[in-house]
N, C-alpha and C. Protein backbone atom coordinates (compact mmCIF):
# COMPACT_ATOMS: atom_id res chain seq x y z
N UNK A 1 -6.09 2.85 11.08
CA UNK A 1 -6.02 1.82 10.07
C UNK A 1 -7.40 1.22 9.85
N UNK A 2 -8.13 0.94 10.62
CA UNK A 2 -9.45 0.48 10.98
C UNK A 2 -10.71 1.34 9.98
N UNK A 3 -10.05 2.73 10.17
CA UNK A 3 -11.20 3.58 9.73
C UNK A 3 -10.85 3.64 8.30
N UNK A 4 -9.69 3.40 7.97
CA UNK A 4 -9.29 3.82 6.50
C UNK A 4 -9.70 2.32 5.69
N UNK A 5 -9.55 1.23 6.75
CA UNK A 5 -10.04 -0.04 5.83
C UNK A 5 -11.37 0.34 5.61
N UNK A 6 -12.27 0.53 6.66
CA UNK A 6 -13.84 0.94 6.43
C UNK A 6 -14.06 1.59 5.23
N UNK A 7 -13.44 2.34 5.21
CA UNK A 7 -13.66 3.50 3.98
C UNK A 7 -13.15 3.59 2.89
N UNK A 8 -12.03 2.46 2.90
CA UNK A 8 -12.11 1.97 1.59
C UNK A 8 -13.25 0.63 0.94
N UNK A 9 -13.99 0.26 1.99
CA UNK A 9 -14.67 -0.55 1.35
C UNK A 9 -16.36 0.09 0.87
N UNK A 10 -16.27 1.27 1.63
CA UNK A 10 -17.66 2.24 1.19
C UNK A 10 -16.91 2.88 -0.04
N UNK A 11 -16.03 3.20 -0.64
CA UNK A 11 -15.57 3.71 -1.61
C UNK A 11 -15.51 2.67 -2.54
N UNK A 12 -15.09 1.34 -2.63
CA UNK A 12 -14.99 0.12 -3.41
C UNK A 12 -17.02 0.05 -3.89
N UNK A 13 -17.84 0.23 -2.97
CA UNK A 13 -19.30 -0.24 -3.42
C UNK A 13 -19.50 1.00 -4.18
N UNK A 14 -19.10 2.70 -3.90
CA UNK A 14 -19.62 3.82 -4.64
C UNK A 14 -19.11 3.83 -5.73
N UNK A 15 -17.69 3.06 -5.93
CA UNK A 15 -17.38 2.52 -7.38
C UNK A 15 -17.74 1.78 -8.02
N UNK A 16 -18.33 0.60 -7.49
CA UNK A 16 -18.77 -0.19 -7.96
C UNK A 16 -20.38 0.06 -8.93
N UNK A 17 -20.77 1.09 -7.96
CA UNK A 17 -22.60 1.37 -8.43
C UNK A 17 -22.09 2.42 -9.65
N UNK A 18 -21.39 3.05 -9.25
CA UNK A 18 -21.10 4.40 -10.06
C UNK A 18 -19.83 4.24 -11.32
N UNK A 19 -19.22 3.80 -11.06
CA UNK A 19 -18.30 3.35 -12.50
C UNK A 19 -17.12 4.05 -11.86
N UNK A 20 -15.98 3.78 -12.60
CA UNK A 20 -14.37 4.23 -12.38
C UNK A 20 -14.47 5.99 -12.24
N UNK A 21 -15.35 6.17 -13.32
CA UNK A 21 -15.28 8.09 -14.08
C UNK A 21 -16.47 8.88 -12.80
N UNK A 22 -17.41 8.05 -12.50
CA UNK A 22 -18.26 8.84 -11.43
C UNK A 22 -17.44 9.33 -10.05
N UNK A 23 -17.04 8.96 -9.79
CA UNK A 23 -16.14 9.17 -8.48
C UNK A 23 -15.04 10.08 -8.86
N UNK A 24 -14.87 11.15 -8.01
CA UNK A 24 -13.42 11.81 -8.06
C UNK A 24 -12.13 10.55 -7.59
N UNK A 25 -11.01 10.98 -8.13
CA UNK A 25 -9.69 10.62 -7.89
C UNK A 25 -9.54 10.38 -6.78
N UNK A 26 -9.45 11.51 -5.68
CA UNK A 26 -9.36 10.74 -4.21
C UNK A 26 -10.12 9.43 -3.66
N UNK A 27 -11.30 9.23 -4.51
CA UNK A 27 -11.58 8.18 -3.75
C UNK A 27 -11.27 6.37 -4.19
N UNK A 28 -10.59 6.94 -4.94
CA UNK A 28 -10.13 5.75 -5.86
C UNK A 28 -8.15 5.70 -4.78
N UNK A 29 -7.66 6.47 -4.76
CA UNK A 29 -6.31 7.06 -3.86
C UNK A 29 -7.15 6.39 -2.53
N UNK A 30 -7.82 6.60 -1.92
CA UNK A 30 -8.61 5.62 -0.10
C UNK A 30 -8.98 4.64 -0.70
N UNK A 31 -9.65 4.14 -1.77
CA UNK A 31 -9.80 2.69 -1.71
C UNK A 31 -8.15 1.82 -2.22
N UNK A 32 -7.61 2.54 -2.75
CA UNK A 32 -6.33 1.79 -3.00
C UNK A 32 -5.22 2.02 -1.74
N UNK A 33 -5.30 2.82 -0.82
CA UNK A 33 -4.77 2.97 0.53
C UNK A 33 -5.28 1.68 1.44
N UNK A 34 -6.71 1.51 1.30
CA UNK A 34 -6.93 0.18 1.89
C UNK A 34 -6.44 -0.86 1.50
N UNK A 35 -6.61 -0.70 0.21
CA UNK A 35 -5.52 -2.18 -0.54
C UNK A 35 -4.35 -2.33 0.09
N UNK A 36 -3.72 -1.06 -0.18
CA UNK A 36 -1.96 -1.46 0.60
C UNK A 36 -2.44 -2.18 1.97
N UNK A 37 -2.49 -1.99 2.72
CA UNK A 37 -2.96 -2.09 4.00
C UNK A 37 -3.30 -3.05 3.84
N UNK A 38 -4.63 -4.10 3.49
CA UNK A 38 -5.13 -5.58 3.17
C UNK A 38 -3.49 -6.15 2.71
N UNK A 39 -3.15 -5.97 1.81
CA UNK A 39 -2.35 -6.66 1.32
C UNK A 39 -1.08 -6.87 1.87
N UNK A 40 -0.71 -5.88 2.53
CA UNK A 40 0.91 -5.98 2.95
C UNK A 40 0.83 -6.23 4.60
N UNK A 41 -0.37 -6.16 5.32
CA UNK A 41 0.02 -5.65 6.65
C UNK A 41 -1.22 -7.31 7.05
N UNK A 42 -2.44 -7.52 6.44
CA UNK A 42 -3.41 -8.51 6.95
C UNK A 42 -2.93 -9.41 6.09
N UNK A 43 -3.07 -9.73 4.65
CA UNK A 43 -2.45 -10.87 4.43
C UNK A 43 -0.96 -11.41 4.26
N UNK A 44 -0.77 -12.74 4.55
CA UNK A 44 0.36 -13.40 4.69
C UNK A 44 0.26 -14.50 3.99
N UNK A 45 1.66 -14.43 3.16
CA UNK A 45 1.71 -15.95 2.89
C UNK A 45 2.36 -17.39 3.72
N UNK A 46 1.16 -18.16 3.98
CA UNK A 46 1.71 -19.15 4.77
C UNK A 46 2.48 -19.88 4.14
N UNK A 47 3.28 -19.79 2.93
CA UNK A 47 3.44 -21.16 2.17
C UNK A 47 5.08 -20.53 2.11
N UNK A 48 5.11 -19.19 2.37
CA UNK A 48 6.61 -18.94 2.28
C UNK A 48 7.44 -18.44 3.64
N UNK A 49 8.41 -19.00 3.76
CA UNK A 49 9.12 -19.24 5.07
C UNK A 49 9.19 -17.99 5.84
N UNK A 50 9.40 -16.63 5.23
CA UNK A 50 9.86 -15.45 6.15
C UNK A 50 8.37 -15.00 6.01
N UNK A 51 7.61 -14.98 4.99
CA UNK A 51 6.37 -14.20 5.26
C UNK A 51 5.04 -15.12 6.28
N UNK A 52 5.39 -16.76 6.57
CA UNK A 52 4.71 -17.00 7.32
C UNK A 52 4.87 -16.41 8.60
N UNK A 53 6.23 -16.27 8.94
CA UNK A 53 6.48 -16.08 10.94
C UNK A 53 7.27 -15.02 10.65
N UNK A 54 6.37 -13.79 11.24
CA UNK A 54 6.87 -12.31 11.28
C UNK A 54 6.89 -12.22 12.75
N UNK A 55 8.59 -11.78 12.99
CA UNK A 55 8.50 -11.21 14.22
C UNK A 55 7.90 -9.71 14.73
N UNK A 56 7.70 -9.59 15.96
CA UNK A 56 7.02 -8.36 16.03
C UNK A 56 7.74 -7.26 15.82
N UNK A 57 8.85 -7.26 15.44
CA UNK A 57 9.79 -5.99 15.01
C UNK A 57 9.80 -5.71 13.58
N UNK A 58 9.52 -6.49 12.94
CA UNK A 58 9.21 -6.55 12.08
C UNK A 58 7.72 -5.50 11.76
N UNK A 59 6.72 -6.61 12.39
CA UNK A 59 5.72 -6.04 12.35
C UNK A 59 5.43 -4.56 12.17
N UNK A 60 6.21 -4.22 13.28
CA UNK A 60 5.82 -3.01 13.75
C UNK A 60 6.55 -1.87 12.57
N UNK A 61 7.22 -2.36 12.11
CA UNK A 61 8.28 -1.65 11.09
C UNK A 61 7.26 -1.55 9.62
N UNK A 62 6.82 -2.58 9.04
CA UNK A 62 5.99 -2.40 8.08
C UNK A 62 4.72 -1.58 8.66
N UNK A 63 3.99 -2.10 9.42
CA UNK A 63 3.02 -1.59 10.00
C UNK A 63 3.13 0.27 9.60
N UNK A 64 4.57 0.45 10.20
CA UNK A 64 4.70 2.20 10.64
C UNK A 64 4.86 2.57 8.71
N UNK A 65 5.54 1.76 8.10
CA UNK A 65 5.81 2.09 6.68
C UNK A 65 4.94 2.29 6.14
N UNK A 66 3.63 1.64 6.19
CA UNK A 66 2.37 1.23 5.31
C UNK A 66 1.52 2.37 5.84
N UNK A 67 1.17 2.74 6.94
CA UNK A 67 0.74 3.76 7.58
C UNK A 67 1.21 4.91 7.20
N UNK A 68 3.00 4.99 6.81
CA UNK A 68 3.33 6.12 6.52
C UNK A 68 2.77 6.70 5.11
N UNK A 69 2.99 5.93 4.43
CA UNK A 69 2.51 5.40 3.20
C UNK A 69 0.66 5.97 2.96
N UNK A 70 -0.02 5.58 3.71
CA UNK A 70 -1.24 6.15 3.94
C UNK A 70 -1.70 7.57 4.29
N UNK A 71 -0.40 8.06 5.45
CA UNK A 71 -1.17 9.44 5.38
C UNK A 71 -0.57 10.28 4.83
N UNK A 72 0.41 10.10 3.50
CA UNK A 72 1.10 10.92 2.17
C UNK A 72 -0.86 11.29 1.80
N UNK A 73 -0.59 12.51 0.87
CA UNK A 73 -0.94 12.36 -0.13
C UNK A 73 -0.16 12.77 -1.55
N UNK A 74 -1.13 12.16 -2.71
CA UNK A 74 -0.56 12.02 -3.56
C UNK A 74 -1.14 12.71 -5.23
N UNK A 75 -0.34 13.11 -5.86
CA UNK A 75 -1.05 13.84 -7.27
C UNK A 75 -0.74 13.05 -8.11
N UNK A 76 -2.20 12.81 -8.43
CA UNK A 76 -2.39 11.95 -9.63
C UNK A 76 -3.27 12.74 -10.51
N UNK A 77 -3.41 12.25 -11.70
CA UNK A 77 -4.46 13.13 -12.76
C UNK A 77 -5.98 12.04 -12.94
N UNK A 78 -5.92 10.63 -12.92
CA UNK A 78 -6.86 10.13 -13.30
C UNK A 78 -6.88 8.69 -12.28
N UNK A 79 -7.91 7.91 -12.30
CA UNK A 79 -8.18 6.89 -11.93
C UNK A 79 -7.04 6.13 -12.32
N UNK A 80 -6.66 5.73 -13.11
CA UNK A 80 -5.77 4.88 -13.67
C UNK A 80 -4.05 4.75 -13.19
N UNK A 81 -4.17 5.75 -13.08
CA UNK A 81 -2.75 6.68 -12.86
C UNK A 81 -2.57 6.06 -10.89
N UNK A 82 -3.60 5.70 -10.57
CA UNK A 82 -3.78 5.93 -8.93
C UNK A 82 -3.22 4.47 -8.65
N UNK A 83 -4.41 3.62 -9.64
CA UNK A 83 -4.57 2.26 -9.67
C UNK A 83 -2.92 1.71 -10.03
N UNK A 84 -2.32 2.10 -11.14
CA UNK A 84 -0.95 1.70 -11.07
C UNK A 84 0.10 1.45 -10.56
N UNK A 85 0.13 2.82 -10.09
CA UNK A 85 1.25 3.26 -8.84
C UNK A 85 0.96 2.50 -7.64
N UNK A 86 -0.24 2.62 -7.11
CA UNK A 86 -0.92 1.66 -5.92
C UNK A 86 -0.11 0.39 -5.95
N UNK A 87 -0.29 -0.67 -7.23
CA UNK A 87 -0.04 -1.72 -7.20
C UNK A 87 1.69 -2.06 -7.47
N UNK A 88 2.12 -1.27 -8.12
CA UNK A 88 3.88 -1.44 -7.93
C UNK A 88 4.32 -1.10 -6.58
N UNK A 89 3.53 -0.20 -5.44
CA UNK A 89 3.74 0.30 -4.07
C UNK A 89 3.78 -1.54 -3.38
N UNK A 90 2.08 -1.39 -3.65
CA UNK A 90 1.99 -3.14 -3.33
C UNK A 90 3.11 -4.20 -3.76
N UNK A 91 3.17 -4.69 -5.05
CA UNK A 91 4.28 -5.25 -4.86
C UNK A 91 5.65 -5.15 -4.88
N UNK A 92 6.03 -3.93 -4.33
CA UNK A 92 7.27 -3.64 -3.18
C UNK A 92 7.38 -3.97 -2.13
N UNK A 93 6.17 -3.44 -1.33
CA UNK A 93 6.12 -4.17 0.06
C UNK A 93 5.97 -5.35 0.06
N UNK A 94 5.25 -6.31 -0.86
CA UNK A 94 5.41 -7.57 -0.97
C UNK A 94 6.59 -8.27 -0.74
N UNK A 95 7.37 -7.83 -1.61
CA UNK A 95 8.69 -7.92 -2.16
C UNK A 95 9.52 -8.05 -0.74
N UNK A 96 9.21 -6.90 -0.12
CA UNK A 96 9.95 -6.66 1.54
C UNK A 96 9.52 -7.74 2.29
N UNK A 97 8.17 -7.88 2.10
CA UNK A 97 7.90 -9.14 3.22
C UNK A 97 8.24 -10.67 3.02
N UNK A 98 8.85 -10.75 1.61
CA UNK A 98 9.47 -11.87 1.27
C UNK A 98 10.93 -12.21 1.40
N UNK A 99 11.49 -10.95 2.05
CA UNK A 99 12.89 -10.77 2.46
C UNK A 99 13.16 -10.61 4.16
N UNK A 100 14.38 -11.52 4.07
CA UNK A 100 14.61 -11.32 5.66
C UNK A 100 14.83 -9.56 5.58
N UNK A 101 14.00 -9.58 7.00
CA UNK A 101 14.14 -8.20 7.52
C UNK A 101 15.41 -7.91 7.64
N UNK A 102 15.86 -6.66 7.13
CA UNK A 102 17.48 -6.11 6.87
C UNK A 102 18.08 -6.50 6.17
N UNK A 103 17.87 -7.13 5.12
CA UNK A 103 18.93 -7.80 4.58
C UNK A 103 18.72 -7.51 3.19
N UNK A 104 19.84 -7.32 2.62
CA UNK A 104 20.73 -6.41 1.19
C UNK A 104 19.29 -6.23 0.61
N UNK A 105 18.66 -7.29 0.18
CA UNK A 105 17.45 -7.56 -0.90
C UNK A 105 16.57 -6.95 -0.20
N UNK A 106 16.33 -6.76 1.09
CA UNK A 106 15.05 -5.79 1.71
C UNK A 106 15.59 -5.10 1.82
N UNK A 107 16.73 -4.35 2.12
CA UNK A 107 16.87 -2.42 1.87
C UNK A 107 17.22 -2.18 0.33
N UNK A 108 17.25 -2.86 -0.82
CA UNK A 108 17.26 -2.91 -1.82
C UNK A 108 15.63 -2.72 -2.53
N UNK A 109 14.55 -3.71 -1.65
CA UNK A 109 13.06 -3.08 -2.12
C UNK A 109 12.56 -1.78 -1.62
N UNK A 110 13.33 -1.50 -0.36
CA UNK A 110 13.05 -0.47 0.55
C UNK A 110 13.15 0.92 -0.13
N UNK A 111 14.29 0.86 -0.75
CA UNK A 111 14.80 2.19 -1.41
C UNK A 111 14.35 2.41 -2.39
N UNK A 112 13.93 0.97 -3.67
CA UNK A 112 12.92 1.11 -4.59
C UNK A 112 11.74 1.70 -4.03
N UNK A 113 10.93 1.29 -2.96
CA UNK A 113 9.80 1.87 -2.50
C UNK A 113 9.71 3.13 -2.37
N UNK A 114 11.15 4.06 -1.59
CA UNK A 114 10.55 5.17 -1.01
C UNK A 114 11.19 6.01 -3.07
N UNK A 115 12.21 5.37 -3.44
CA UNK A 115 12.39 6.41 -4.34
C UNK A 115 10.64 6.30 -5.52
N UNK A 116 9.97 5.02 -5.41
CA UNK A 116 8.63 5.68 -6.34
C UNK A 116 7.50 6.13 -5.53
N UNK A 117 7.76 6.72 -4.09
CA UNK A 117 6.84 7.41 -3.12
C UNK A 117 7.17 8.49 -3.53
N UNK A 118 8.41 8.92 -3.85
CA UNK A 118 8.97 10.66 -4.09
C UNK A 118 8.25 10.70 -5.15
N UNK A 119 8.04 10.02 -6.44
CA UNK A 119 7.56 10.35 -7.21
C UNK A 119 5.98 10.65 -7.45
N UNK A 120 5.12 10.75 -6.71
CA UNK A 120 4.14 11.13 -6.45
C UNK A 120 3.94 11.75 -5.27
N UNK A 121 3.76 11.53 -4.01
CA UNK A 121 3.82 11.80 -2.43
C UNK A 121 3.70 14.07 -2.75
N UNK A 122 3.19 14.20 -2.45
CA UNK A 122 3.02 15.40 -2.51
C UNK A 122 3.27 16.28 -0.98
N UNK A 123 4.24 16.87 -1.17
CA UNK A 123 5.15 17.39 0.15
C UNK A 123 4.55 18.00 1.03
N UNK A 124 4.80 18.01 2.26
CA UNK A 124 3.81 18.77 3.21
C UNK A 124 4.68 20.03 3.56
């Protein structure tokens, strides 16, 4: 997780110098893998009751999801296409971490999640 945050943030500056179109696709797919990861697994919202105090079963459950989530890969055709999908992934898991763990409305984002993972996730 460590190495993939790293490397999405050397991929965020080679985009940054180089533009959206200079960079191949994959590296736009690792810097938006770090995103998931920043977003669903390091930040928390303190201001809302289930996403301030995560138990560690919890934890460990997104943790393994978001990870799983990371070492898919995925076919996309363009930058854009990466950036999209990325962020409806994101706020799914959001979505989960705003729901008591197990409950109707979190296996309800859950299943939204994995059914728009099928839709890209490229099979091993």
């Amino acid at each position: 997780m460590k190495t993939l945050l790293q490397r999405g943030k050397e991929v965020q500056e080679q985009i940054n110098i180089l533009g959206d179109d200079g960079v191949p696709v994959d590296y736009h797919e690792t810097f938006w893998k770090s995103e998931v990861i920043d977003f669903v697994i390091l930040q928390q919202d303190a201001f809302d009751k289930i996403d301030s105090v995560c138990p560690i079963e919890r934890q460990k459950y997104m943790l393994d999801l978001v990870m799983d989530i990371c070492r898919h890969d995925y076919d996309f055709d363009n930058f854009i296409n990466v950036s999209e999908y990325f962020r409806r992934v994101i706020n799914l898991c959001r979505q989960m971490n705003y729901s008591e763990f197990h409950s109707e409305q979190f296996e309800q984002h859950e299943a939204n999640l994995k059914a728009l993972l099928k839709e890209k996730q490229i099979a091993e």
